[in-house]
Protein backbone atom coordinates (compact mmCIF):
# COMPACT_ATOMS: atom_id res chain seq x y z
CA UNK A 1 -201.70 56.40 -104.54
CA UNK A 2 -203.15 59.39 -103.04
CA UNK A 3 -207.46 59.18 -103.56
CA UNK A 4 -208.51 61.86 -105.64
CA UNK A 5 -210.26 64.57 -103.91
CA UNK A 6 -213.88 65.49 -105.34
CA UNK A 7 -215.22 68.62 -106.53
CA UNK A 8 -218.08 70.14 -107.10
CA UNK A 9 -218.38 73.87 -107.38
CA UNK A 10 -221.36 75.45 -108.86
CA UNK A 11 -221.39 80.03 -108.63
CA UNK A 12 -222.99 82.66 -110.46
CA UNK A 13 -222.63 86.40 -109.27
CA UNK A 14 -222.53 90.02 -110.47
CA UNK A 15 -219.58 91.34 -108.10
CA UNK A 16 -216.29 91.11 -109.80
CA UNK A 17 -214.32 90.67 -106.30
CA UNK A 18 -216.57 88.05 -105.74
CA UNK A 19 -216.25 86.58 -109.14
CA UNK A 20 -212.50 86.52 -108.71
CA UNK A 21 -213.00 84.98 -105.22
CA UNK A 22 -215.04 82.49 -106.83
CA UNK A 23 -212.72 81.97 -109.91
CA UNK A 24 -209.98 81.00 -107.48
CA UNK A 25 -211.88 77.63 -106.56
CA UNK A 26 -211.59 76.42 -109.89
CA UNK A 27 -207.70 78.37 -110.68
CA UNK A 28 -206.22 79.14 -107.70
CA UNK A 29 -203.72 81.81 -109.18
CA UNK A 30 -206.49 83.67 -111.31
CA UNK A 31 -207.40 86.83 -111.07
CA UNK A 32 -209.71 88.84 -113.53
CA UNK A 33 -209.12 92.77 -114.27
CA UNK A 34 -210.87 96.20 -113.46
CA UNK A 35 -214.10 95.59 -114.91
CA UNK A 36 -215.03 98.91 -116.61
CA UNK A 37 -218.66 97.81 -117.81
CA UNK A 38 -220.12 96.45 -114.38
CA UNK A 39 -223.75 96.54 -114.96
CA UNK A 40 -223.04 93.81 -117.87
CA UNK A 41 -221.00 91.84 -115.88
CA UNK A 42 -221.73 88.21 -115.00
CA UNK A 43 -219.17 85.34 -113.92
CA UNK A 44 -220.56 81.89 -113.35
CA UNK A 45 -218.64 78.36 -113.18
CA UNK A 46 -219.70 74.84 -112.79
CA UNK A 47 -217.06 72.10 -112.16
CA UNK A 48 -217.49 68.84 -111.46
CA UNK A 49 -214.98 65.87 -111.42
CA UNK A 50 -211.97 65.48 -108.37
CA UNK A 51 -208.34 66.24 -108.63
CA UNK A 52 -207.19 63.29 -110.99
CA UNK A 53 -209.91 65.06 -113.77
CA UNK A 54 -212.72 67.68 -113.71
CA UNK A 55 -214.79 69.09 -116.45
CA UNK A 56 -216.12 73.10 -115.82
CA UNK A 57 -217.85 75.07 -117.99
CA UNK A 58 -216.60 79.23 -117.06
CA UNK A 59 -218.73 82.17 -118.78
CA UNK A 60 -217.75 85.46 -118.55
CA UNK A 61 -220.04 88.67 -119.90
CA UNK A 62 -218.87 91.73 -120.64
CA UNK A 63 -215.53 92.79 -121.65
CA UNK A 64 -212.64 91.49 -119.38
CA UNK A 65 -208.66 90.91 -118.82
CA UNK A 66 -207.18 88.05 -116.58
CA UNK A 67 -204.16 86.55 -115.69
CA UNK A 68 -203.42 83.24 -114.12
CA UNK A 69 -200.76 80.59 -112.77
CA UNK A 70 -201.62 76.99 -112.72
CA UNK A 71 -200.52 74.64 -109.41
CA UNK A 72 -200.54 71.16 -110.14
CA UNK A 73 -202.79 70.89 -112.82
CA UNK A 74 -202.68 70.72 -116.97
CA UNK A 75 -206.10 72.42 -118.09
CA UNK A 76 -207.29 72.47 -121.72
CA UNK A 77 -209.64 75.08 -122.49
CA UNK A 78 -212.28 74.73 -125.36
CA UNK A 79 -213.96 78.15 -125.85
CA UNK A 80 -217.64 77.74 -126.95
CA UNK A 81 -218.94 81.46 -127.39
CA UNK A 82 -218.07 84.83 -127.45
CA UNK A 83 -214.31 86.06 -128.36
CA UNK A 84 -211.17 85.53 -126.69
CA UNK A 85 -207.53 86.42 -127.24
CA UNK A 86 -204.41 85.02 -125.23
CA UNK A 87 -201.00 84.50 -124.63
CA UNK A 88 -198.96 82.10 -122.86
CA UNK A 89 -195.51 82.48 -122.04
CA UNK A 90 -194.77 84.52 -125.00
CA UNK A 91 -197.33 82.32 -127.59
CA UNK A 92 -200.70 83.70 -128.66
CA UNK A 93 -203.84 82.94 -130.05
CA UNK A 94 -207.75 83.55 -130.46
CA UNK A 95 -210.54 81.79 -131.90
CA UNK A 96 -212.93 78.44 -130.89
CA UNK A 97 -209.88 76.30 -131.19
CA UNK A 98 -208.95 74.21 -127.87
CA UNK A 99 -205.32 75.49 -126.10
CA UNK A 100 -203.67 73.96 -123.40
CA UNK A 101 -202.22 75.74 -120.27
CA UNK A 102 -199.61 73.89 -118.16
CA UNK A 103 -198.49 74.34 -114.58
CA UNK A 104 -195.74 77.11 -113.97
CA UNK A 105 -197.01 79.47 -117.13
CA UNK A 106 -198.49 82.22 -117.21
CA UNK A 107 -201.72 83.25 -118.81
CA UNK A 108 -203.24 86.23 -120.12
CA UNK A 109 -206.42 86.63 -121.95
CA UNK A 110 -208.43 89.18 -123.12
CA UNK A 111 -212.77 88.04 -123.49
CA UNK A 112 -215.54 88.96 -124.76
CA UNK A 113 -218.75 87.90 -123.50
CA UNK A 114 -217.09 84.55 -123.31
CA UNK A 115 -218.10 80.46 -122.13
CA UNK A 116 -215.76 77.95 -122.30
CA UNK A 117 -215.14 74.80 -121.33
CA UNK A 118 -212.37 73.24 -119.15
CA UNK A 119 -210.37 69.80 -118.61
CA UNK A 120 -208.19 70.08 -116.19
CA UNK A 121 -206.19 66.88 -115.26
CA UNK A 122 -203.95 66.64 -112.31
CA UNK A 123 -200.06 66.70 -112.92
CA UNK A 124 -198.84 63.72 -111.07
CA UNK A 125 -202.21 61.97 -112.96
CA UNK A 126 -200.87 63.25 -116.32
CA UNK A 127 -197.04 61.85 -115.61
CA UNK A 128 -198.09 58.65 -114.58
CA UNK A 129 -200.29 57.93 -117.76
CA UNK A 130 -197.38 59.19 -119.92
CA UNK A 131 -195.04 57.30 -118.26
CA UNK A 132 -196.97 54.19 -118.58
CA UNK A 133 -197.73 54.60 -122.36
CA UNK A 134 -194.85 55.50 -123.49
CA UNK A 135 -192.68 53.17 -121.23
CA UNK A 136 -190.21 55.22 -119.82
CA UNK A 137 -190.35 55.96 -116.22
CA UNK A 138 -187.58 59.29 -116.20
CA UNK A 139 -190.74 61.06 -118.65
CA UNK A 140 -191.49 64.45 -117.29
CA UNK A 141 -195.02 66.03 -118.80
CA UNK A 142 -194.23 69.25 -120.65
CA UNK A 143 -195.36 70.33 -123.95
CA UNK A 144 -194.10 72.23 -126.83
CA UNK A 145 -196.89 74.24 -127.93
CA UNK A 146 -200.58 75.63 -126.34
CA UNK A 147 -202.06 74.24 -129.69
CA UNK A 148 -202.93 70.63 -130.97
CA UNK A 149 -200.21 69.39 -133.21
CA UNK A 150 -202.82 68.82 -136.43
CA UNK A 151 -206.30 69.71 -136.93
CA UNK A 152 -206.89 65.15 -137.04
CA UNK A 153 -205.51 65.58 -133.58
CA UNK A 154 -207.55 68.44 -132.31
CA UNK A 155 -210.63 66.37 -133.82
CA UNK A 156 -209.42 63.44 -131.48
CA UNK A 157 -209.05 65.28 -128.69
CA UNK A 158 -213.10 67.12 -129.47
CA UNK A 159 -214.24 63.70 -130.19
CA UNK A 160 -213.00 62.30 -126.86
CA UNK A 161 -213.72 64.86 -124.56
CA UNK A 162 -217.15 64.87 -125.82
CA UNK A 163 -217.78 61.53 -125.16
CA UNK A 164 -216.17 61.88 -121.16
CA UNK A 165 -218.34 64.85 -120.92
CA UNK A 166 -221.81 63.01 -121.77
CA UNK A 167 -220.77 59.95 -119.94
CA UNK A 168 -220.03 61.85 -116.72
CA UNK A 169 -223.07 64.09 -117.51
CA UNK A 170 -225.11 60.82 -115.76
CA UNK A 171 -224.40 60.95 -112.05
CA UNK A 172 -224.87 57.18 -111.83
CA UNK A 173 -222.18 56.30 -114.43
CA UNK A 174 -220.07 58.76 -112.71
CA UNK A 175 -219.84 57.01 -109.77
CA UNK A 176 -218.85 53.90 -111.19
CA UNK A 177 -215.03 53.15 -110.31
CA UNK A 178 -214.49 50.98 -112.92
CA UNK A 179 -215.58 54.21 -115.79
CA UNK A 180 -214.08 56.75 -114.14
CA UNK A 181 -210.44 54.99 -114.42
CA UNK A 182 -211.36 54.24 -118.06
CA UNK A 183 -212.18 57.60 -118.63
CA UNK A 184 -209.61 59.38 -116.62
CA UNK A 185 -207.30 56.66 -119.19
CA UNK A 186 -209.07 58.18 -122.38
CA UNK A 187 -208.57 61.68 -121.40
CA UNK A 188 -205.17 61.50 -120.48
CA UNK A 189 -203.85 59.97 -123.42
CA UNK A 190 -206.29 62.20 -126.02
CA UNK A 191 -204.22 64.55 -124.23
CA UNK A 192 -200.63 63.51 -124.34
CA UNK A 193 -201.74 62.53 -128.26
CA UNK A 194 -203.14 65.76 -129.15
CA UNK A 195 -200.13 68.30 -128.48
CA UNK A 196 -196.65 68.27 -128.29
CA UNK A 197 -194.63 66.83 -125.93
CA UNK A 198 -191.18 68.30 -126.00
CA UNK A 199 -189.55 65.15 -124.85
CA UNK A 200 -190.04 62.46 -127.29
CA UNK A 201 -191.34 59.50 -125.96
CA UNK A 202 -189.59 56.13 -126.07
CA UNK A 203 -190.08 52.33 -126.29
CA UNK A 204 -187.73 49.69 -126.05
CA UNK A 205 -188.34 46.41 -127.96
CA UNK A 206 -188.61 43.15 -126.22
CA UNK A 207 -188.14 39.20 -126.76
CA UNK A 208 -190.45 37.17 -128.24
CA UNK A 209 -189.85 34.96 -124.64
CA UNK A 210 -190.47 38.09 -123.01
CA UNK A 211 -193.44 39.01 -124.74
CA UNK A 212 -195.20 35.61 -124.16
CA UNK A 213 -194.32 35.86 -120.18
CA UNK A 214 -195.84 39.10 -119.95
CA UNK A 215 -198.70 38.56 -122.44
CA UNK A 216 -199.31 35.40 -119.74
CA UNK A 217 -199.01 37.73 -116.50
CA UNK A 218 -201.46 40.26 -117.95
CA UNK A 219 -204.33 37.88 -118.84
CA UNK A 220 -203.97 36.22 -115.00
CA UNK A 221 -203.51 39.88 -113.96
CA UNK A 222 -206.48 41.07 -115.48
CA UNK A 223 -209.08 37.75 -114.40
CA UNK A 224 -207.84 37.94 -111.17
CA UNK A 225 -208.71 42.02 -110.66
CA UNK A 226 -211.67 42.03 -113.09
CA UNK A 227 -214.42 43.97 -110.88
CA UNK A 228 -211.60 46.29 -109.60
CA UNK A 229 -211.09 49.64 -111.61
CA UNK A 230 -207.96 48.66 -113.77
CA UNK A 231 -207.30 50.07 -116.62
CA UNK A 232 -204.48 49.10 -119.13
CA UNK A 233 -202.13 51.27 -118.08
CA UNK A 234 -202.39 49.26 -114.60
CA UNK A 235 -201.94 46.18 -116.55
CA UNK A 236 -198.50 47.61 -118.27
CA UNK A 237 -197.71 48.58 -115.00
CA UNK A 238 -198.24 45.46 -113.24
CA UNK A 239 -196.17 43.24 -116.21
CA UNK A 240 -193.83 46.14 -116.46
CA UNK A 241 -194.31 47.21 -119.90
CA UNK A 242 -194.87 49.95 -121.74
CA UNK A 243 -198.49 50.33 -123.29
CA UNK A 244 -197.25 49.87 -126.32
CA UNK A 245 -195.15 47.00 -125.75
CA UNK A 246 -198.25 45.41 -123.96
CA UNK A 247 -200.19 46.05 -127.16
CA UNK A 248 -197.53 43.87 -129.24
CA UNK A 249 -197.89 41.16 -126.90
CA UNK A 250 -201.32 40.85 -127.34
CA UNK A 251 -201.43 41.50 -131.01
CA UNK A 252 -198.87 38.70 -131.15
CA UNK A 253 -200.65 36.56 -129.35
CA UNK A 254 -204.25 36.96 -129.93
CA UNK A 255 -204.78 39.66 -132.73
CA UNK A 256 -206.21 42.07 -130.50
CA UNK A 257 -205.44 45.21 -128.43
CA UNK A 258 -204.96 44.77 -124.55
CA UNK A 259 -208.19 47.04 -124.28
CA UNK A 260 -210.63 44.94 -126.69
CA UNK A 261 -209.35 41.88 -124.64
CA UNK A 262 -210.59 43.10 -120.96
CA UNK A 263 -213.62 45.22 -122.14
CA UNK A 264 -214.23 41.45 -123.72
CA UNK A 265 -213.96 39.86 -120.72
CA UNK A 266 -216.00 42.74 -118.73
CA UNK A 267 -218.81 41.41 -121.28
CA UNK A 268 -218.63 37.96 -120.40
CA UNK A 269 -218.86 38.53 -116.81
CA UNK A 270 -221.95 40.72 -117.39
CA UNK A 271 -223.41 37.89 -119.51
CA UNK A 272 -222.82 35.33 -116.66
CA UNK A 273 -224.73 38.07 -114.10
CA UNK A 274 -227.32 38.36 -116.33
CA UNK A 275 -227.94 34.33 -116.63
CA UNK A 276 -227.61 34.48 -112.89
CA UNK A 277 -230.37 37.38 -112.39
CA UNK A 278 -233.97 37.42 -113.01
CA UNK A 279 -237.04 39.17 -111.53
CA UNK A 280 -236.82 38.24 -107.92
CA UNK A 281 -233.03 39.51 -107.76
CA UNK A 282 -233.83 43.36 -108.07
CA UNK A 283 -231.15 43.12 -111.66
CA UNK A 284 -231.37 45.16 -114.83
CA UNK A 285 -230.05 45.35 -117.60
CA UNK A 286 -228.63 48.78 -117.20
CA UNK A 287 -227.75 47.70 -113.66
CA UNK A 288 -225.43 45.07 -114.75
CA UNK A 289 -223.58 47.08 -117.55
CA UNK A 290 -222.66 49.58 -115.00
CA UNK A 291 -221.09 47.31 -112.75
CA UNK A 292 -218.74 45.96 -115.60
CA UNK A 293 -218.39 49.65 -116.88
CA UNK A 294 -220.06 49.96 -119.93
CA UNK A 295 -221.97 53.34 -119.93
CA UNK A 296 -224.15 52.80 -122.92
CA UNK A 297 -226.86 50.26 -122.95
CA UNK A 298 -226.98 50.27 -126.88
CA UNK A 299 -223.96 49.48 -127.47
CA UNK A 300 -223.80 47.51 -124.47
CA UNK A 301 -226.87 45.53 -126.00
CA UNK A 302 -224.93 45.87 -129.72
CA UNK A 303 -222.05 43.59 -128.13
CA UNK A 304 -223.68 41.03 -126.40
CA UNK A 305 -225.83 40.40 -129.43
CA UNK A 306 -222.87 39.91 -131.14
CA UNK A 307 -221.21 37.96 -129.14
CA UNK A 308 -224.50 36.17 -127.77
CA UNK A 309 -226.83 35.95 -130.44
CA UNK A 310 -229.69 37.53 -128.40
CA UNK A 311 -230.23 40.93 -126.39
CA UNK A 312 -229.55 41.12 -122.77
CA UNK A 313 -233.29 41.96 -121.77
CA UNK A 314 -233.64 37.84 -123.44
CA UNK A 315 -230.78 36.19 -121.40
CA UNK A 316 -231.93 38.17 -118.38
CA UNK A 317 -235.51 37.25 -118.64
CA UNK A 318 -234.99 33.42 -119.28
């Protein structure tokens, strides 16, 4: 697998031609109109992320028109101010509601004093995850409508990019391997979950035999590349199963989902580094939840008490 490439483009200007210069960083077939009002005019971006999945946040003032193609990319756009009204390949629609523009279409909106923000997920990225959750490797990523298929699922797919965005907000959990695969994972699949995908997905239904074998190959799977970024669409992968059918297996055999099970295990392996730490080793707390990818120290603490019967600052400080 190809590593993604980084980004990190922050621009703010008052020329239009540089504007749609600038806009071309983030969409690389984008281009905005005549700008009749220029002394309100201001564009501005700032995108962070690589080419698997970057977050942006575009605001455009004053009144303007653009068109655009997307290359390799799926990009849902979540407008937070101002007014905008668009149409993609025939389908239209205005509002705060999120809308999703997919490589090959074209775009045309119509803003007012407008800031949105972006998700824009790479199309080989996108493919992979579907065909790994849905099990069937002859997929192909293309959806039926711009809008979320329910308001519940437009209210997943807020909930969970709000979350990625104030995780990745911290540039120290952003560099952490092992979160960025888990949320590149959540993304995705809030994604593929939230709107339409014209082909329907399908699983295929496997022996009880079969489902202990692979239920057996994911837990060695998943000891044996603990510290390494895997998420469980790797595990699927590496059993060859579908998500789903990985799920039964583990449902079967333990009750539990796949992803309880290793984020379980990433918590016993930060209990064992924090009975292993103390002052002279230079370990925190926060320290050690990174490096077994939990972003949040309260919940982070919330878990081990659970599980431990005392708070992590305790077990490190014995």
């Amino acid at each position: 697998m190809t590593p993604a490439t980084p980004i990190h483009l922050h621009f703010s200007t008052t020329d239009p031609e540089v504007a749609n210069e600038a806009l071309q960083q983030v969409y690389t077939r984008a281009r905005m109109g005549t700008v009749e009002d220029r002394p309100s005019f201001l564009y501005s971006h700032d995108v962070g992320g690589d080419s698997d999945l970057n977050l942006g946040r575009l605001t455009f003032s004053g009144s303007i028109a653009g068109r655009m193609v997307l290359d390799g990319i799926y990009s849902v756009v979540l407008p937070r101010t101002g007014g905008v009204n668009w149409r993609i390949d025939g389908r239209t629609g205005t509002g705060m509601g999120p809308f999703l523009v997919q490589p090959g279409q074209e775009y045309y909106g119509e803003v007012e004093h407008l800031s949105v923000d972006s998700v824009n997920i790479g199309l080989e990225t996108l493919r992979r995850t579907a065909r790994d959750a849905y099990g069937d490797e002859t997929l192909e990523v293309s959806f039926h409508d711009p809008h979320p298929v329910s308001p519940a699922r437009e209210r997943f797919w807020r909930g969970t990019y709000e979350f990625v965005e104030q995780v990745l907000a911290d540039p120290a959990v952003a560099s952490v391997p092992l979160l960025r695969a888990d949320l590149l994972r959540r993304m995705s699949v809030a994604t593929l979950e939230s709107f339409s995908l014209l082909q329907d997905p399908r699983t295929r239904r496997i022996s009880a035999a079969e489902q202990q074998a692979a239920y057996r190959c994911a837990v060695e799977y998943m000891h044996a590349e603990l510290a390494s970024p895997i998420t469980v669409e790797d595990v699927a992968r590496h059993v060859e199963l579908s998500t789903v059918e990985l799920t039964r297996a583990f449902r079967s055999h333990t009750g539990t989902t796949p992803g309880a099970y290793l984020r379980d295990l990433r918590l016993t392996a930060a209990h064992e580094d924090l009975l292993q730490g103390g002052p002279g080793t230079g370990d925190t707390v926060r320290a050690i939840a990174l490096r077994w990818g939990m972003a949040h120290s309260g919940d982070f603490a919330r878990r081990h008490r659970q599980a431990y019967g005392e708070n992590p600052g305790e077990t490190l400080r014995r």
